[in-house]
ModelCIF file with pLDDT and N, C-alpha, C, O atoms, coordinates in Angstrom:
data_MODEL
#
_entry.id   MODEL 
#
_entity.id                         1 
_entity.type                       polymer 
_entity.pdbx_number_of_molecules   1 
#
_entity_poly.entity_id                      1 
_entity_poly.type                           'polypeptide(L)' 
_entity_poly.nstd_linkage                   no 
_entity_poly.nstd_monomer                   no 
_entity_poly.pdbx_seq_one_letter_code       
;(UNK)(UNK)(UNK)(UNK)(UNK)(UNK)(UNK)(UNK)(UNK)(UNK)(UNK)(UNK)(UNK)(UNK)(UNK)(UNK)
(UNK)(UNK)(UNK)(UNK)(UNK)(UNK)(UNK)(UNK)(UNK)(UNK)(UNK)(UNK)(UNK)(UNK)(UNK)(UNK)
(UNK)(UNK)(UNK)(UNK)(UNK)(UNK)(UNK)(UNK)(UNK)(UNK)(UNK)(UNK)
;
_entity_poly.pdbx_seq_one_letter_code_can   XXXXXXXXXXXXXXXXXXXXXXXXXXXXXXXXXXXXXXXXXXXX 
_entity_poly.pdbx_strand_id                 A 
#
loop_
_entity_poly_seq.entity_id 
_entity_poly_seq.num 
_entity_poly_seq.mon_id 
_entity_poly_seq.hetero 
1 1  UNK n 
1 2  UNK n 
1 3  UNK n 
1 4  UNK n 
1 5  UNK n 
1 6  UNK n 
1 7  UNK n 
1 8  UNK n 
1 9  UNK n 
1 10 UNK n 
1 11 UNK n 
1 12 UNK n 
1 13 UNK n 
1 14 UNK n 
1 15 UNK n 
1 16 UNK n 
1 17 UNK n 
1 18 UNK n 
1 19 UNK n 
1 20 UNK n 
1 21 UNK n 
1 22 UNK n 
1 23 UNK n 
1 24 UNK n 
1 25 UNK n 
1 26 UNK n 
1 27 UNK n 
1 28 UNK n 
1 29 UNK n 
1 30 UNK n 
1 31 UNK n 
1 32 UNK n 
1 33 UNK n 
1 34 UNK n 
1 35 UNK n 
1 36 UNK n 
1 37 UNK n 
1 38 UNK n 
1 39 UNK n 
1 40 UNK n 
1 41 UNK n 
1 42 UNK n 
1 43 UNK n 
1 44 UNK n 
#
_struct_asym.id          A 
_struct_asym.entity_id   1 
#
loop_
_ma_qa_metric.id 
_ma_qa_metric.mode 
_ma_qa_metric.name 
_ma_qa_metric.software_group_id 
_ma_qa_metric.type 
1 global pLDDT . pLDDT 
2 local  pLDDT . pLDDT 
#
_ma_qa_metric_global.metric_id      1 
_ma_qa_metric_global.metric_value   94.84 
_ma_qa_metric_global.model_id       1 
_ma_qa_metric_global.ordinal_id     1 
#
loop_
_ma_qa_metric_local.label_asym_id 
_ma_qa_metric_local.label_comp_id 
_ma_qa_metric_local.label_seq_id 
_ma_qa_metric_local.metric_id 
_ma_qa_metric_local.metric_value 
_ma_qa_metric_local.model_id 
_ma_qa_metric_local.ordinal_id 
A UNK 1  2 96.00 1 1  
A UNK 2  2 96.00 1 2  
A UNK 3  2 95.00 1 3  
A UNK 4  2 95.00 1 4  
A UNK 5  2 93.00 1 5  
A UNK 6  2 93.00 1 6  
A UNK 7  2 95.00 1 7  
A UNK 8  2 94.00 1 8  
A UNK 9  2 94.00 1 9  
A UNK 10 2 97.00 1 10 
A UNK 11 2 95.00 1 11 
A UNK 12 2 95.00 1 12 
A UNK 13 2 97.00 1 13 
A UNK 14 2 97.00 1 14 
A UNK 15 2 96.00 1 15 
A UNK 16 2 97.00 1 16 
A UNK 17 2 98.00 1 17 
A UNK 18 2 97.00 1 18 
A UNK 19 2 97.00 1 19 
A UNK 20 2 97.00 1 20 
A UNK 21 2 97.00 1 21 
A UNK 22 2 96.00 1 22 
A UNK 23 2 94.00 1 23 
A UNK 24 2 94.00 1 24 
A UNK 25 2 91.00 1 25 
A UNK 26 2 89.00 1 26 
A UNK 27 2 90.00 1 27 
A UNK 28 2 93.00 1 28 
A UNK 29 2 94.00 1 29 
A UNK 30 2 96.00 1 30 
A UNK 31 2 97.00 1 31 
A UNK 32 2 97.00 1 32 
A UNK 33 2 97.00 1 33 
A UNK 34 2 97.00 1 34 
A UNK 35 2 96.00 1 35 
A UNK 36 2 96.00 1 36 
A UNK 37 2 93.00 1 37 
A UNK 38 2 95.00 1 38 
A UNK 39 2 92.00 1 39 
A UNK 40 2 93.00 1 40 
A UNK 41 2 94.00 1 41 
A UNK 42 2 93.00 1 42 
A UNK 43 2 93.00 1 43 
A UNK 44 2 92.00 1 44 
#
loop_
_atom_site.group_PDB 
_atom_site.id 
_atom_site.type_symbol 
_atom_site.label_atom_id 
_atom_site.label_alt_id 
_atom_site.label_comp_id 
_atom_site.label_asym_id 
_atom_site.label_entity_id 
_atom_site.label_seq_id 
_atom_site.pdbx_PDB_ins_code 
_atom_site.Cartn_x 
_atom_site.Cartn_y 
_atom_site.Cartn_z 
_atom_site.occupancy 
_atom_site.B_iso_or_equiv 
_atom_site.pdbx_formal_charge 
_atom_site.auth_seq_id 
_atom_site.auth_comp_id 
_atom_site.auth_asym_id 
_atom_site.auth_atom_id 
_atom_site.pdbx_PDB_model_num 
ATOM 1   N N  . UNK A 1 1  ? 79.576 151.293 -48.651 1.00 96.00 ? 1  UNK A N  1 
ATOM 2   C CA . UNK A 1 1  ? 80.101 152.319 -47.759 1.00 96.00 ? 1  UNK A CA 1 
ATOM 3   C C  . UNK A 1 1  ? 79.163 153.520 -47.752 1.00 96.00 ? 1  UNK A C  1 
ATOM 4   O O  . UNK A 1 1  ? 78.722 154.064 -48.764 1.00 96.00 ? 1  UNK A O  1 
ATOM 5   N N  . UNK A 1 2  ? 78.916 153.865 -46.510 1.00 96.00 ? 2  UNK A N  1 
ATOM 6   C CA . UNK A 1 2  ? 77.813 155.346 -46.183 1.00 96.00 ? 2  UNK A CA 1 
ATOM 7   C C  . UNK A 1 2  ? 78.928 156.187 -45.717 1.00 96.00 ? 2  UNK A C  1 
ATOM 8   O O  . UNK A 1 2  ? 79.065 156.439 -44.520 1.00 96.00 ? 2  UNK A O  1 
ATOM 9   N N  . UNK A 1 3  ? 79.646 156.585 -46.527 1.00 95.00 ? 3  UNK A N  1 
ATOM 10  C CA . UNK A 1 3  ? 79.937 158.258 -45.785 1.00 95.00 ? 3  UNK A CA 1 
ATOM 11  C C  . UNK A 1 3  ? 79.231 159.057 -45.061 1.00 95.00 ? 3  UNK A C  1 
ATOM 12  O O  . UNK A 1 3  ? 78.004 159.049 -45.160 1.00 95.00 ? 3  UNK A O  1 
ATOM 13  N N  . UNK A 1 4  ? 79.880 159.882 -44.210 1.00 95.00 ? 4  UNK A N  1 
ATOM 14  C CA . UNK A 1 4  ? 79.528 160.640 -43.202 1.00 95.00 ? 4  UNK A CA 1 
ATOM 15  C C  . UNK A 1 4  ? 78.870 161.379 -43.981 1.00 95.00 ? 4  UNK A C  1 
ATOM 16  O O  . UNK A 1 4  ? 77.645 161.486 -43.923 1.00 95.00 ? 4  UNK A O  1 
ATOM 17  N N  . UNK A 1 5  ? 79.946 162.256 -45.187 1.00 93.00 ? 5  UNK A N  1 
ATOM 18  C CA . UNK A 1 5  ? 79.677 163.448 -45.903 1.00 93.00 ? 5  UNK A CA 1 
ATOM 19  C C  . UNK A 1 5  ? 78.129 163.340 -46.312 1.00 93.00 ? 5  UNK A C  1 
ATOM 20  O O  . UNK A 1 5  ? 77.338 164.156 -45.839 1.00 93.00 ? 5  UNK A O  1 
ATOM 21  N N  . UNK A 1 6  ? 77.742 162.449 -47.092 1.00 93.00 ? 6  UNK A N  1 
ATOM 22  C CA . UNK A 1 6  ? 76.471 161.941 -47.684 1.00 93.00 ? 6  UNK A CA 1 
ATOM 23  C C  . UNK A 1 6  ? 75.728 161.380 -46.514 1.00 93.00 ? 6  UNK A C  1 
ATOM 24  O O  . UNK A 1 6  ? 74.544 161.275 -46.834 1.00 93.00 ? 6  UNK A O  1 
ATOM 25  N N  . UNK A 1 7  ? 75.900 161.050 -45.508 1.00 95.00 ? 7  UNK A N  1 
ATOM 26  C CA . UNK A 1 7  ? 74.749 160.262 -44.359 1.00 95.00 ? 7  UNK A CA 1 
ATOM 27  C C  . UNK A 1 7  ? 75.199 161.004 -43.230 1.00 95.00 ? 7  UNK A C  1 
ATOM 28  O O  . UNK A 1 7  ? 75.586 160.297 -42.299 1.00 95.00 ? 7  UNK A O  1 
ATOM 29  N N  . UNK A 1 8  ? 75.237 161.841 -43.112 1.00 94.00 ? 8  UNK A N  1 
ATOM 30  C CA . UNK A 1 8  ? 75.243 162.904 -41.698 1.00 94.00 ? 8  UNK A CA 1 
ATOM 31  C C  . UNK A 1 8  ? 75.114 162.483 -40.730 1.00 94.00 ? 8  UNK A C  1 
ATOM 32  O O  . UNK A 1 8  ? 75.911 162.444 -39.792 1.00 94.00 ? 8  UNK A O  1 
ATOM 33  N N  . UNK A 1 9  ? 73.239 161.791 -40.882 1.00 94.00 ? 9  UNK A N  1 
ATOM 34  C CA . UNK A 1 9  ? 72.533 161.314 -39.249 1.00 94.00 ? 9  UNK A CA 1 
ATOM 35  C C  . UNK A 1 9  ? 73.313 160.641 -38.291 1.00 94.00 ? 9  UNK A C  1 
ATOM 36  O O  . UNK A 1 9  ? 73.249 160.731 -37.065 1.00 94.00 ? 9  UNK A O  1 
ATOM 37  N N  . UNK A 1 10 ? 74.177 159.849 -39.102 1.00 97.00 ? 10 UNK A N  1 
ATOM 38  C CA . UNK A 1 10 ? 74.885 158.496 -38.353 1.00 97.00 ? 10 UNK A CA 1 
ATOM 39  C C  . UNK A 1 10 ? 76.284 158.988 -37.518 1.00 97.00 ? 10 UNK A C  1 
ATOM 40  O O  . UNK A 1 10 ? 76.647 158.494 -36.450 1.00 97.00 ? 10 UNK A O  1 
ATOM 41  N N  . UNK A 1 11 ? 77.002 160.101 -38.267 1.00 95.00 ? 11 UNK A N  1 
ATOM 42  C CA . UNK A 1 11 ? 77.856 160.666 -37.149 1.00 95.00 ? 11 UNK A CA 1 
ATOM 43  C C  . UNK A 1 11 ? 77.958 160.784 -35.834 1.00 95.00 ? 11 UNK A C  1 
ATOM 44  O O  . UNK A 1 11 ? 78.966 160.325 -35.296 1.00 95.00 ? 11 UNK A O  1 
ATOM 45  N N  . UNK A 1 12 ? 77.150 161.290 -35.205 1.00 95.00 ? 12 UNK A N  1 
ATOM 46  C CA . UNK A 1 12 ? 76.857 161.555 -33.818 1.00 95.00 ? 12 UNK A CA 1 
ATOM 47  C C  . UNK A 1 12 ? 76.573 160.573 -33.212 1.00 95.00 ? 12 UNK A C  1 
ATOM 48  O O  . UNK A 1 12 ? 76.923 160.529 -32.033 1.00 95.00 ? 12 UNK A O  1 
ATOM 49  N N  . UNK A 1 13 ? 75.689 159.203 -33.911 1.00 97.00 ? 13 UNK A N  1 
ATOM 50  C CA . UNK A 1 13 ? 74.693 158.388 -33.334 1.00 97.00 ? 13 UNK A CA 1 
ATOM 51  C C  . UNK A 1 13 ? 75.398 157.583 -32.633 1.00 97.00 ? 13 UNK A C  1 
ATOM 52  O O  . UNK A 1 13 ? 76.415 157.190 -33.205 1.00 97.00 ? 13 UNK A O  1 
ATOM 53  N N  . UNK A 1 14 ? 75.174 157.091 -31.316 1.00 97.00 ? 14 UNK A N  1 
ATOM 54  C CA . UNK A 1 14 ? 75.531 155.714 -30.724 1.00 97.00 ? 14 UNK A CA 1 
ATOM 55  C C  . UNK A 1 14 ? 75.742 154.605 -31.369 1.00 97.00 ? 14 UNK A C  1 
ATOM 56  O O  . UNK A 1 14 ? 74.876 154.036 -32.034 1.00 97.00 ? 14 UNK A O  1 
ATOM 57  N N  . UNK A 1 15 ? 76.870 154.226 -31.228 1.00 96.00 ? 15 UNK A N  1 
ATOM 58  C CA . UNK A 1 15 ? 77.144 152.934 -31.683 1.00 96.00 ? 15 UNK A CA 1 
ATOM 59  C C  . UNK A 1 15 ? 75.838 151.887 -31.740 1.00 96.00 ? 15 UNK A C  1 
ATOM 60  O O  . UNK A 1 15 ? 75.527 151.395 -32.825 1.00 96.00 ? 15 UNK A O  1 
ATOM 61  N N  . UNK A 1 16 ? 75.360 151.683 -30.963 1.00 97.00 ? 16 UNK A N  1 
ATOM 62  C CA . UNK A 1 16 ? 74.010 150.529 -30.629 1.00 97.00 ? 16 UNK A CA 1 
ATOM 63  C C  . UNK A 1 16 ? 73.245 151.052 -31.435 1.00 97.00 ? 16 UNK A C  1 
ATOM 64  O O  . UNK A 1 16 ? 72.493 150.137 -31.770 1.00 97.00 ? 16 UNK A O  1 
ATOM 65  N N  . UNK A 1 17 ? 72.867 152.245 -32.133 1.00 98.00 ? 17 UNK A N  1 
ATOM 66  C CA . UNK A 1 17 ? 71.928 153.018 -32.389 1.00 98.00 ? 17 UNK A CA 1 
ATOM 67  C C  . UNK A 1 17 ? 72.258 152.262 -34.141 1.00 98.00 ? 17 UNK A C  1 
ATOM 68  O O  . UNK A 1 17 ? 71.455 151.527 -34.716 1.00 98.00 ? 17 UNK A O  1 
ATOM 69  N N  . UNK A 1 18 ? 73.546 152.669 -34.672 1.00 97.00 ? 18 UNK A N  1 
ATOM 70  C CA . UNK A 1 18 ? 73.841 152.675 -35.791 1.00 97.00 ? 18 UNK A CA 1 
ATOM 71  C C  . UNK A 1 18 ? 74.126 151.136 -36.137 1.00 97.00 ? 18 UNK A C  1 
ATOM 72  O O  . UNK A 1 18 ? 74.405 150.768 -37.278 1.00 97.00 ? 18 UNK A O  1 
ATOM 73  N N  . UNK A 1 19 ? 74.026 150.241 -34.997 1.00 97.00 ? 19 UNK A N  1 
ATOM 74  C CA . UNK A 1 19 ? 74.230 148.642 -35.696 1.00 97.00 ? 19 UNK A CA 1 
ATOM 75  C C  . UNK A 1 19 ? 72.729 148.105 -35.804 1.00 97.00 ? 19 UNK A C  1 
ATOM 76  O O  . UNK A 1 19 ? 72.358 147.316 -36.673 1.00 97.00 ? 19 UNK A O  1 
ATOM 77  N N  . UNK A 1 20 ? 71.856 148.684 -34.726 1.00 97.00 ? 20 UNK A N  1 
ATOM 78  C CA . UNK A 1 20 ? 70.391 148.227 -34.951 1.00 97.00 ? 20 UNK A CA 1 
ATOM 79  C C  . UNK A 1 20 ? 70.160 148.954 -36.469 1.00 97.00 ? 20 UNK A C  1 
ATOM 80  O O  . UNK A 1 20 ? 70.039 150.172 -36.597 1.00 97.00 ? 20 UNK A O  1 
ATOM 81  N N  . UNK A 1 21 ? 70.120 148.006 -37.573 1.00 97.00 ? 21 UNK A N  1 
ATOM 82  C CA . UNK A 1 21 ? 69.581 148.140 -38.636 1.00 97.00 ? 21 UNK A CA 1 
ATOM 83  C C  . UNK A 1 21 ? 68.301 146.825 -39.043 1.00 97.00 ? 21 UNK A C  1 
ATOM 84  O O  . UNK A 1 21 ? 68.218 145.662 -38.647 1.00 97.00 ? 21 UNK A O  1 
ATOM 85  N N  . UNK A 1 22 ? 67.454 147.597 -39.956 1.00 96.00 ? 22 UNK A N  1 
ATOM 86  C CA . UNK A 1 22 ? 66.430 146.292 -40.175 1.00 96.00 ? 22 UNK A CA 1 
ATOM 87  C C  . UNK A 1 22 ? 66.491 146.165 -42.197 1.00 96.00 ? 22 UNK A C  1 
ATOM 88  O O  . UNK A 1 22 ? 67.174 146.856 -42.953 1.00 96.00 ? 22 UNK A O  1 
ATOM 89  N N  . UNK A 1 23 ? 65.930 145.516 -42.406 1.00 94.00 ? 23 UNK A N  1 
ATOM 90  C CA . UNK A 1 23 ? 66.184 145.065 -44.168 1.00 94.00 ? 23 UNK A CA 1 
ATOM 91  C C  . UNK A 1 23 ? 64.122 145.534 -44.114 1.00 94.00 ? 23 UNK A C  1 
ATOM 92  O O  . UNK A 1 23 ? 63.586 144.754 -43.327 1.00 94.00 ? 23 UNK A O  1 
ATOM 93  N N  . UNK A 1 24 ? 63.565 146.068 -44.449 1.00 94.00 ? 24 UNK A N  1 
ATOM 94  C CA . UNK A 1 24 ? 62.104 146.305 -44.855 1.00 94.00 ? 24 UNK A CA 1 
ATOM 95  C C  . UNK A 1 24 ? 61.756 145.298 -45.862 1.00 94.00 ? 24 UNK A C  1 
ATOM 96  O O  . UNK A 1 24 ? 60.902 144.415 -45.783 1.00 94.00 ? 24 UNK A O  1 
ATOM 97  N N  . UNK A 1 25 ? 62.752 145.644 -47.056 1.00 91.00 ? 25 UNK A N  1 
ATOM 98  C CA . UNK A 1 25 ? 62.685 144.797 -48.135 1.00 91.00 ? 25 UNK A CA 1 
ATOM 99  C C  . UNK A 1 25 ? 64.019 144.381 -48.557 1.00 91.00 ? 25 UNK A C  1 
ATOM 100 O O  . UNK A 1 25 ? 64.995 144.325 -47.809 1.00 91.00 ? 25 UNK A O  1 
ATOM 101 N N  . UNK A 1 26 ? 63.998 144.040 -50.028 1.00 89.00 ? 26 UNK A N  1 
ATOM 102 C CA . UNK A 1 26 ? 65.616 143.757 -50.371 1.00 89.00 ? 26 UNK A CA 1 
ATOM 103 C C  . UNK A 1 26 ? 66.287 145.249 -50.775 1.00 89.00 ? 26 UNK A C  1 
ATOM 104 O O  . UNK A 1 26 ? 67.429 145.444 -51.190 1.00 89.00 ? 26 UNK A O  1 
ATOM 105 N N  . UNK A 1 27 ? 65.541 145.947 -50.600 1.00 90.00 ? 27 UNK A N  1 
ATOM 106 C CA . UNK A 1 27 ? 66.579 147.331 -51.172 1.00 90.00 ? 27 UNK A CA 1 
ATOM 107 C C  . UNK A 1 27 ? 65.625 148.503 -50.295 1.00 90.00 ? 27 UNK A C  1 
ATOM 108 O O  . UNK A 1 27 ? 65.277 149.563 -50.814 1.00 90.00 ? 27 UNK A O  1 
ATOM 109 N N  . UNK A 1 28 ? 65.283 148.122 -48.919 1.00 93.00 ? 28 UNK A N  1 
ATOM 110 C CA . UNK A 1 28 ? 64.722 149.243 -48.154 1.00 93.00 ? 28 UNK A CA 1 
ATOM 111 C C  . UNK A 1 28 ? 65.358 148.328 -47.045 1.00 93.00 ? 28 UNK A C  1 
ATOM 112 O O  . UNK A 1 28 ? 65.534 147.121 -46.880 1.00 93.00 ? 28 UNK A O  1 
ATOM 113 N N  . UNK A 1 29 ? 65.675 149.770 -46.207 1.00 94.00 ? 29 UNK A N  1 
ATOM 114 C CA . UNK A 1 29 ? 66.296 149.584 -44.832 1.00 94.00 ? 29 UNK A CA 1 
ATOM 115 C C  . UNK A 1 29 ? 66.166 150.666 -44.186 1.00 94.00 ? 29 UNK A C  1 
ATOM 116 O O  . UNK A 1 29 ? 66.228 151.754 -44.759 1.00 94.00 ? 29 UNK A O  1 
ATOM 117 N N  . UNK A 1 30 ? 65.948 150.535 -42.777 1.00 96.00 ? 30 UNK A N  1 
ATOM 118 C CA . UNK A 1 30 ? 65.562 151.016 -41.529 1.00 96.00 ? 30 UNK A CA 1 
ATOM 119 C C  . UNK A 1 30 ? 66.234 150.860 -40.032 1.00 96.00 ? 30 UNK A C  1 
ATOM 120 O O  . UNK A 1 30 ? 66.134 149.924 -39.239 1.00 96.00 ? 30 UNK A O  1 
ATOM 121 N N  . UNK A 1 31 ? 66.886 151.988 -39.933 1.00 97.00 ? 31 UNK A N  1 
ATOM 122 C CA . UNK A 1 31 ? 67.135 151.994 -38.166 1.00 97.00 ? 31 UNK A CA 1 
ATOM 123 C C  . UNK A 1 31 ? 66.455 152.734 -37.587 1.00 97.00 ? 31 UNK A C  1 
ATOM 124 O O  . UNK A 1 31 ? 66.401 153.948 -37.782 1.00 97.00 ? 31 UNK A O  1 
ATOM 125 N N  . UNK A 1 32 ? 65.690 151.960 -36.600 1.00 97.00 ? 32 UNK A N  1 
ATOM 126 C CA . UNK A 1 32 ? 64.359 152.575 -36.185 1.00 97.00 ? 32 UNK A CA 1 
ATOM 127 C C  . UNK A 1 32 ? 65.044 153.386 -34.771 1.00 97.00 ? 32 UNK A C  1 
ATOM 128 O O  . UNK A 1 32 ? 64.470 154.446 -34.521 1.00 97.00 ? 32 UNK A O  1 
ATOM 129 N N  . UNK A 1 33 ? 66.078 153.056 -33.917 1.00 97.00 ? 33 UNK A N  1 
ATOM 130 C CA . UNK A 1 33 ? 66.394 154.364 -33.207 1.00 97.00 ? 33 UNK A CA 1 
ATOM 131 C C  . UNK A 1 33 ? 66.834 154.971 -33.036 1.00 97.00 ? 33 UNK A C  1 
ATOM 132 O O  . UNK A 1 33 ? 67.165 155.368 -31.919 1.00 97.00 ? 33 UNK A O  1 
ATOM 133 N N  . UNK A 1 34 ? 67.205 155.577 -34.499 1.00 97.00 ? 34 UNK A N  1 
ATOM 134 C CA . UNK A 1 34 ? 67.567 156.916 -35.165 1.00 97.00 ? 34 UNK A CA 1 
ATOM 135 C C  . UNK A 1 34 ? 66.739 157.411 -36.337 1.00 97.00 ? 34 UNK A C  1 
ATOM 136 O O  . UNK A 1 34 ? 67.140 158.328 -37.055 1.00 97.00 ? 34 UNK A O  1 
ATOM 137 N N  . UNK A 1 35 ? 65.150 156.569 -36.592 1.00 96.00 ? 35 UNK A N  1 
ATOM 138 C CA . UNK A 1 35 ? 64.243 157.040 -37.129 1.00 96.00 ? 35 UNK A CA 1 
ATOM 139 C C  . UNK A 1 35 ? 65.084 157.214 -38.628 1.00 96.00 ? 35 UNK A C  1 
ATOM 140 O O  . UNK A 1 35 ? 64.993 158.394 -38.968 1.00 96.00 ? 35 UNK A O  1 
ATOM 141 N N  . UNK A 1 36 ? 65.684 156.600 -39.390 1.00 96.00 ? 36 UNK A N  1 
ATOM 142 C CA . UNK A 1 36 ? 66.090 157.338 -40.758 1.00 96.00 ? 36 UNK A CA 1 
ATOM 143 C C  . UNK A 1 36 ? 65.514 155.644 -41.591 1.00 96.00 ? 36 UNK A C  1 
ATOM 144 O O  . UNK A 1 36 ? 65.367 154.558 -41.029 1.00 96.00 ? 36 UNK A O  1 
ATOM 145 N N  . UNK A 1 37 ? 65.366 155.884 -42.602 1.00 93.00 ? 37 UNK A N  1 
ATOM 146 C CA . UNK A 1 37 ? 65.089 155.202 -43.430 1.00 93.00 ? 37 UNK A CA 1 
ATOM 147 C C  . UNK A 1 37 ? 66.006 155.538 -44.796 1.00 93.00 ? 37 UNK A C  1 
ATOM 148 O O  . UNK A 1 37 ? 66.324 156.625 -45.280 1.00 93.00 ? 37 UNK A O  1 
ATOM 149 N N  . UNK A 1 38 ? 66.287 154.232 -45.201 1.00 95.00 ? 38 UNK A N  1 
ATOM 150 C CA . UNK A 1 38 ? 66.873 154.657 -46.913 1.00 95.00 ? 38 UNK A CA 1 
ATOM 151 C C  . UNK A 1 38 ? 67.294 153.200 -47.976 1.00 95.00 ? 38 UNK A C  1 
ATOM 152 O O  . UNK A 1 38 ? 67.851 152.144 -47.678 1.00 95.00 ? 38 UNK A O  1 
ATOM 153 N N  . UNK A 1 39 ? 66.826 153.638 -49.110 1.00 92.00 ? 39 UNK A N  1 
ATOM 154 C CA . UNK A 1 39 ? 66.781 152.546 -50.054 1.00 92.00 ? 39 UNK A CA 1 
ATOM 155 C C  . UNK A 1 39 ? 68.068 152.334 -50.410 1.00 92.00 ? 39 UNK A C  1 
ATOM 156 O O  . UNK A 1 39 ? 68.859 153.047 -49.792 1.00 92.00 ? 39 UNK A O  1 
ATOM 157 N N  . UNK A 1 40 ? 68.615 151.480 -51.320 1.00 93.00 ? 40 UNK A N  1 
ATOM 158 C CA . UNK A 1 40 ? 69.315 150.731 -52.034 1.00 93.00 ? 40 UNK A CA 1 
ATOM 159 C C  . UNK A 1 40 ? 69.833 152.251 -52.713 1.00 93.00 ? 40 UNK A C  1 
ATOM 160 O O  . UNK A 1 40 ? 70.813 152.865 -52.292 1.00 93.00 ? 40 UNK A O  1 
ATOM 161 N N  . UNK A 1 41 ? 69.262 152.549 -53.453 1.00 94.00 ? 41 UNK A N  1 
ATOM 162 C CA . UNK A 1 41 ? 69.241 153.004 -54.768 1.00 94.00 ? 41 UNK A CA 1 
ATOM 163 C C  . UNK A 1 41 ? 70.111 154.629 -54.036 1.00 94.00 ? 41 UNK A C  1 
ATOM 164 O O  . UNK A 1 41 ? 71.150 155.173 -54.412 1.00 94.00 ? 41 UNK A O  1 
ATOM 165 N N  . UNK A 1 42 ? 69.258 154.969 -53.023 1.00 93.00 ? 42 UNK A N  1 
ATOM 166 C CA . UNK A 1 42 ? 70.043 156.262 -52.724 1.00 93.00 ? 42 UNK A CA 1 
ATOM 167 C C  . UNK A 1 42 ? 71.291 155.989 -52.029 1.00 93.00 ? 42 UNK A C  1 
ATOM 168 O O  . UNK A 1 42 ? 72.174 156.780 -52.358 1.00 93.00 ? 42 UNK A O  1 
ATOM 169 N N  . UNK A 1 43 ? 71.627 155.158 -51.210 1.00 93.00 ? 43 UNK A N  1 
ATOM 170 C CA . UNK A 1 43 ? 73.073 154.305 -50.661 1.00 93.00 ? 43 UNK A CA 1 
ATOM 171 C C  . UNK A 1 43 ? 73.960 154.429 -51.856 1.00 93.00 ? 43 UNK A C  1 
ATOM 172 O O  . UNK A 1 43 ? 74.967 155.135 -51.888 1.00 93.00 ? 43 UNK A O  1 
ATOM 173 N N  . UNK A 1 44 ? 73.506 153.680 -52.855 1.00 92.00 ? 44 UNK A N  1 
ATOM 174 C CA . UNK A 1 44 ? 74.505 153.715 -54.202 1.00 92.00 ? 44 UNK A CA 1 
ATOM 175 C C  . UNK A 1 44 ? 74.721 154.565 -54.864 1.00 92.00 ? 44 UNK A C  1 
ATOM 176 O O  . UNK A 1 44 ? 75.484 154.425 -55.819 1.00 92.00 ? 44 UNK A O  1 
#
């Protein structure tokens, strides 16, 4: 779970915006059109 409180960016964002997610690696991830990036480690 990403809370709002802790993940801000994603509030506002378009639905389409916030399901396009990509896996980089096994504990890096990327939605590239909302430009944010974030690991495993800070999620948890």
């Amino acid at each position: 779970f990403l809370p709002f409180k802790d993940f801000p960016w994603f509030r506002e964002a378009a639905i389409g915006k916030v399901m396009n997610v990509q896996a980089l690696s096994a504990d890096h991830f990327y939605w590239p059109d909302l430009d944010i990036d974030l690991d495993l480690e800070s999620i948890a």
